[in-house]
C-alpha atoms as a PDB file:
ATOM      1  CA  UNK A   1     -39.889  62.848 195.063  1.00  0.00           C
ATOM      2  CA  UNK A   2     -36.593  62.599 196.385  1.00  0.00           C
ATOM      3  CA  UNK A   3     -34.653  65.309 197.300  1.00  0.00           C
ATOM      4  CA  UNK A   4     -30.662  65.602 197.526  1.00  0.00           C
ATOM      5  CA  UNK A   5     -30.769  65.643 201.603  1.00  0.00           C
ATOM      6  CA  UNK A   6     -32.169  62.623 201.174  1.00  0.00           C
ATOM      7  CA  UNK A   7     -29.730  60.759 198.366  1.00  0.00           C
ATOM      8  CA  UNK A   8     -26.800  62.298 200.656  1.00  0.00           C
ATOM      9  CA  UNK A   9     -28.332  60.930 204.027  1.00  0.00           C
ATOM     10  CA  UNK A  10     -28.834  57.592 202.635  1.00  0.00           C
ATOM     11  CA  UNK A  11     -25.001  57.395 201.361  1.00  0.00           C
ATOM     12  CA  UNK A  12     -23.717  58.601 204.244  1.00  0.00           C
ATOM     13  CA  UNK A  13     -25.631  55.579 206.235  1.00  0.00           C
ATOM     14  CA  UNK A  14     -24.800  52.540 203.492  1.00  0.00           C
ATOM     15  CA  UNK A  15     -21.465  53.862 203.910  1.00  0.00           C
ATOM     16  CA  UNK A  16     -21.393  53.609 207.701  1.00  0.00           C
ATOM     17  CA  UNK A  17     -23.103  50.400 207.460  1.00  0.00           C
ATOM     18  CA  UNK A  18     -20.381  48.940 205.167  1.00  0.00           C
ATOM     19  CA  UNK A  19     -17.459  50.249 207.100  1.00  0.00           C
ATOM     20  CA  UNK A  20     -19.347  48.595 210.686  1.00  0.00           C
ATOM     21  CA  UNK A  21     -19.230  45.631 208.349  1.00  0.00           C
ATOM     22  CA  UNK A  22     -15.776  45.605 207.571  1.00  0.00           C
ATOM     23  CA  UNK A  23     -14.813  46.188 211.408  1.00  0.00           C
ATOM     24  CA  UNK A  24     -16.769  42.877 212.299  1.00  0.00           C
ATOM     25  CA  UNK A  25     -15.471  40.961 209.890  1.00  0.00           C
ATOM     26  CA  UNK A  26     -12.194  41.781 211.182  1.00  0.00           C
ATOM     27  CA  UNK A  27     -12.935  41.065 214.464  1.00  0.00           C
ATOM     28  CA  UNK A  28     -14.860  37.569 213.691  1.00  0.00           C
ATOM     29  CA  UNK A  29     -12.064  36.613 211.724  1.00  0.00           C
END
């Protein structure tokens, strides 16, 4: 069962991953 802590945490974490991504593209290119 997954619980809406859990939805929230896991958005909150693809959506740092995706702006770390963003910052390293930048800085490769």
């Amino acid at each position: 069962m997954i619980s809406e802590s859990q939805i929230f945490i896991a958005l909150v974490a693809a959506f740092i991953t995706v702006i770390l991504a963003l910052r390293l593209g930048k800085a490769l290119y």
